[in-house]
Structures are given as C-alpha cells and as structure tokens.
Protein backbone atom coordinates (compact mmCIF):
# COMPACT_ATOMS: atom_id res chain seq x y z
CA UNK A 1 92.07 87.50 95.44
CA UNK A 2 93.68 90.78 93.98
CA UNK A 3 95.07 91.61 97.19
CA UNK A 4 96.59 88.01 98.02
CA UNK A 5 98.19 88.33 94.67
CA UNK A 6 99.38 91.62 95.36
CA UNK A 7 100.88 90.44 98.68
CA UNK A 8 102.37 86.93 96.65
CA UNK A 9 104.26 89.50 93.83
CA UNK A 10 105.75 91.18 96.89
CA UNK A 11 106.78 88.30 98.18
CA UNK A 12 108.06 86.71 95.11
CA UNK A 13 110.01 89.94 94.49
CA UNK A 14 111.53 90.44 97.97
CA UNK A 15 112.15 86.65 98.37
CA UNK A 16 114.28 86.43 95.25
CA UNK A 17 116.42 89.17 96.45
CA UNK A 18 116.83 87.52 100.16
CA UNK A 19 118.07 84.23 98.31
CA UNK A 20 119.99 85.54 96.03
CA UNK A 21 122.05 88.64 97.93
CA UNK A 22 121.57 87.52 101.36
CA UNK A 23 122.03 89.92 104.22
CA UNK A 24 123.14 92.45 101.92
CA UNK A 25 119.45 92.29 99.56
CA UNK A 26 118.30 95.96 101.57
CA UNK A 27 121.91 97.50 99.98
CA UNK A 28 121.10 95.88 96.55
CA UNK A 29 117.65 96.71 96.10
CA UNK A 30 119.16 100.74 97.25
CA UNK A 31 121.72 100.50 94.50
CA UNK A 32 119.00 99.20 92.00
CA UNK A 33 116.26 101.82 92.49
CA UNK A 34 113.85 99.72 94.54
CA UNK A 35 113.04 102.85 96.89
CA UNK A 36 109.63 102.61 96.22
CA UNK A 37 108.93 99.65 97.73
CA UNK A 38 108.99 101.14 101.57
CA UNK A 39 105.84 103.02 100.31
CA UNK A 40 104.59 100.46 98.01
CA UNK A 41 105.02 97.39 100.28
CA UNK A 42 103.47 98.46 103.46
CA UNK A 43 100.24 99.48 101.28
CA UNK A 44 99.84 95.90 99.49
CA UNK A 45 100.45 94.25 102.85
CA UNK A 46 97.82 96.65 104.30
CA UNK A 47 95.50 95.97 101.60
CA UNK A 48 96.44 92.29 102.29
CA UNK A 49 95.46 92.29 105.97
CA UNK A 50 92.21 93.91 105.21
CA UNK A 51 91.09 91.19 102.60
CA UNK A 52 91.59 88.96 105.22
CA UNK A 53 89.60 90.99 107.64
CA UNK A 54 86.86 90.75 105.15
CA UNK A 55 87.30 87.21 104.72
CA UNK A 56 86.76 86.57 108.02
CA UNK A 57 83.85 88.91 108.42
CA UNK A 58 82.37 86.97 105.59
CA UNK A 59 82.88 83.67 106.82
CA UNK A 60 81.41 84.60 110.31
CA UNK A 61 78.12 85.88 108.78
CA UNK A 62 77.53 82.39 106.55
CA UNK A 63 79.12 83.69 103.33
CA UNK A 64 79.62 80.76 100.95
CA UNK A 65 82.81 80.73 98.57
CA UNK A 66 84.15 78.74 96.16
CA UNK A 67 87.50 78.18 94.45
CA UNK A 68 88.63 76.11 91.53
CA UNK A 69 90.39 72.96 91.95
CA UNK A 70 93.87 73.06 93.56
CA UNK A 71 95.96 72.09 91.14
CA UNK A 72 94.52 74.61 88.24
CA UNK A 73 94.49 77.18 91.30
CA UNK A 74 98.18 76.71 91.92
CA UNK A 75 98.86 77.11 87.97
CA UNK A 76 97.17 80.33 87.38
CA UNK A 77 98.54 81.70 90.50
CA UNK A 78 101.85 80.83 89.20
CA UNK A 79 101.50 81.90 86.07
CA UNK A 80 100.54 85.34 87.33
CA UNK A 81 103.08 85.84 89.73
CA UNK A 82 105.59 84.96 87.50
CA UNK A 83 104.18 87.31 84.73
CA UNK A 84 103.93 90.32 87.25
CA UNK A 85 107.70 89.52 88.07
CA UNK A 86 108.53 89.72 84.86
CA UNK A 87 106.29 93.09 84.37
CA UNK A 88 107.95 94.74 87.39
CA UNK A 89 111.34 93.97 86.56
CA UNK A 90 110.70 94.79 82.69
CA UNK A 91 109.72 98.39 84.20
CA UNK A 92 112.08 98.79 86.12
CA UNK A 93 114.74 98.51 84.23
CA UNK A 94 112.99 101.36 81.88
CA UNK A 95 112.54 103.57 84.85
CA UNK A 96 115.57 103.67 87.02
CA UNK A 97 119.01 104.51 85.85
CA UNK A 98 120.42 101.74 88.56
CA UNK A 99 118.42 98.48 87.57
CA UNK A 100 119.83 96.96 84.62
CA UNK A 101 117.01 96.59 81.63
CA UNK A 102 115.72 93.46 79.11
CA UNK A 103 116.52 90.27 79.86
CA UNK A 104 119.15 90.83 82.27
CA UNK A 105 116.93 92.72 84.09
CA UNK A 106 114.59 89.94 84.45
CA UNK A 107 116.69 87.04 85.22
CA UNK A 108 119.87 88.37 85.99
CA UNK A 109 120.82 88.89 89.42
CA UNK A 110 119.04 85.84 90.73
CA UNK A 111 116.11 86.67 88.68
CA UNK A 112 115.85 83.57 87.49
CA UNK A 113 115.05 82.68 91.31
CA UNK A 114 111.31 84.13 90.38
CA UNK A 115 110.16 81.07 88.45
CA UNK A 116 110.49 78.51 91.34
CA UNK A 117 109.14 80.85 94.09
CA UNK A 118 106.63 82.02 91.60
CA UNK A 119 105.37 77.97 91.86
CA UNK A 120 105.85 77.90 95.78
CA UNK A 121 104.30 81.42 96.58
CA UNK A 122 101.67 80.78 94.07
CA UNK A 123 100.89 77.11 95.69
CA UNK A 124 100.84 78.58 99.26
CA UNK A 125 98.25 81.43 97.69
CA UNK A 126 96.23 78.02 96.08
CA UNK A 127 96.30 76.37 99.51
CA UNK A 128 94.85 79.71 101.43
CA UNK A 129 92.19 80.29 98.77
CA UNK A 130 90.90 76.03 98.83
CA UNK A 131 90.83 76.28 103.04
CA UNK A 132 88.87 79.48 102.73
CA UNK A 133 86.79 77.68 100.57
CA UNK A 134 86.64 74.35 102.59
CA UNK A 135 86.10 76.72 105.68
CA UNK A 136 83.17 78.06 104.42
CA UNK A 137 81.71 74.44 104.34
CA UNK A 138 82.12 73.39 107.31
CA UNK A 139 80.92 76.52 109.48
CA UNK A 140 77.04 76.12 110.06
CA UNK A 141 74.96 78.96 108.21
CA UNK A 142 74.82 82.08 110.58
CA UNK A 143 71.93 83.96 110.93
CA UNK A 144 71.97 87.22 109.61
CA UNK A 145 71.81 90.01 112.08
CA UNK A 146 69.17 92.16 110.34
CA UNK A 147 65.70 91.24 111.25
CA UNK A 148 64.02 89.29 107.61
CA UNK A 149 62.17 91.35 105.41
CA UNK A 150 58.67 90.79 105.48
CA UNK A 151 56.90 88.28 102.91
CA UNK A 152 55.71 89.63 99.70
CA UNK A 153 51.98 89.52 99.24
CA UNK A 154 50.30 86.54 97.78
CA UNK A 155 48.23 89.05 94.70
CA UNK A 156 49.92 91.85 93.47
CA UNK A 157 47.03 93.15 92.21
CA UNK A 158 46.38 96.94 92.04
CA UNK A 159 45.01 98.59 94.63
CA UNK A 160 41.40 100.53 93.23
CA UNK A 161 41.28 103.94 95.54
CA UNK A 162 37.39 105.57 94.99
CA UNK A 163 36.54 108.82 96.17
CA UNK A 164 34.95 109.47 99.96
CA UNK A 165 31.36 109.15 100.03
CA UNK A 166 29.81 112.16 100.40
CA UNK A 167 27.38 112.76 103.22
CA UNK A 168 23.71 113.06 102.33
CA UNK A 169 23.72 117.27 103.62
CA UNK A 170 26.29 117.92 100.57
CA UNK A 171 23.91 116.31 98.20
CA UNK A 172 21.31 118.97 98.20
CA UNK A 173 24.48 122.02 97.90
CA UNK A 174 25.44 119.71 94.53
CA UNK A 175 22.37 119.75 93.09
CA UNK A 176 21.73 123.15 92.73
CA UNK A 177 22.80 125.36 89.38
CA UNK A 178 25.44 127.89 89.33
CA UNK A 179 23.70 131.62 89.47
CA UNK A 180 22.85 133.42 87.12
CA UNK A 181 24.56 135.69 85.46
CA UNK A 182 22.88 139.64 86.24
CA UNK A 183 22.49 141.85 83.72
C-alpha cells in the first residue's frame, strides 16, 4: 500500500502540473526546482512495479487479502494524497530558491488542481486495492510448493533416557574395591 501511495503522490504531483502548464509543465517544474524528481520518480515507480510483482506472487501462491470498504478506501486515500501534496509543496517552497513558499506554494500555480485529482487518483488507488482483494477470492487456494511439515506428536511427554545395561563380565570388575594403599 506504501508504494501505491507513493506512485498516487507522484501522480497527483506531476498531473497537476500537466493540467495546469501544459506542454510547457517539464520547463516549469525546471524553473521551480523540481530536479529531483528524475531521481526520485523513477525510484517510487520502481518500488511501484515491484509491489505489484509481489502482489502477484502472492496471489498465485493462495495469499488471502483484505481491504476496507470502497468508499472509506477512496477517502483515506484521498485524504493522504492530498496531505502529502500539501507536505511536498510546503517543503519545497522552504528548500528551493525557485518554488514560491506558504500558501501560494500550495495552491498557486494550479495547485489548487491537487484536491480534485487527489479524489480521482486516490479512487483509482481504492479501486486497485478492492480488485486485489476481490481477486484473491475468487482464485482457488494454491498449494504451497514446500512439501507439509510433518504432524506434531499426539504426547509431548518427555522422553526418559537410562543408562546402557551393562554386560554381566563388567559386573564382577565393579564389584571389586579400589587397592590398597602401600605403605
């Protein structure tokens, strides 16, 4: 979930500036600092692709997950995306000499753009997370590829080790007294 939310931020943030600059968002994000994001975006859509790897790996061995209900889903995923927006931007602006800071910062510029496509990103993210969850149901149980363990025993009572029998030649050596001591 951390890394669909990562990828949904990403989106929400590079979305906003696509709407609101247009073919000329790649010179605007330049002029406002946003440099990091040709290191920082291929790594959350990496990190992206490989929860979904997982997610698949899971579902083909018979994982069961669950989510909550869709429309709760779709609020707290909004909610979040929307907060992290406002995070970003907030640091941003204290960071880079280019990106203007406070409230303009946050909803200037088409900002204000990140409340509606923090609702449609977050209810696409709601959506993926209920099929998983639905998907989950309807695949059949897969057997696990490791062999079961064997069953436990039926007593677990402690196991009494005695001492070998001696043989009847070693009871005569036994018997005998130490020597005495000469004087």
């Amino acid at each position: 979930m951390a890394a669909l939310v990562g990828v949904g931020s990403l989106a929400v943030h590079q979305l906003r500036f696509l709407l609101w600059y247009g073919h000329h968002s790649d010179r605007a994000l330049s002029a406002q600092r946003h440099a990091y994001l040709t290191v920082v975006g291929p790594v959350v859509v990496t990190a992206g692709v490989l929860a979904f790897a997982r997610f698949l790996d899971r579902l083909a061995r018979g994982a069961r997950t669950s989510a909550p209900g869709l429309r709760r889903l779709w609020l707290v995923m909004s909610a979040v995306l929307a907060g992290m927006f406002c995070v970003q931007e907030s640091l941003e602006g204290l960071l880079s000499d280019g990106h203007p800071g406070g409230l303009a910062g946050i909803a200037g510029h088409g900002g204000w753009l990140a409340a509606p496509l923090s609702a449609l990103v977050g209810l696409a993210l709601a959506v993926a997370l209920r099929a998983g969850a639905h998907a989950a149901e309807l695949l059949p149980h897969a057997r696990s590829p490791r062999p079961p363990l064997p069953a436990a025993p039926l007593s677990l009572q402690p196991v009494i080790l005695s001492p070998p029998r001696r043989g009847p030649w070693l009871a005569i050596v036994a018997a005998r007294a130490p020597p005495a001591a000469s004087a």
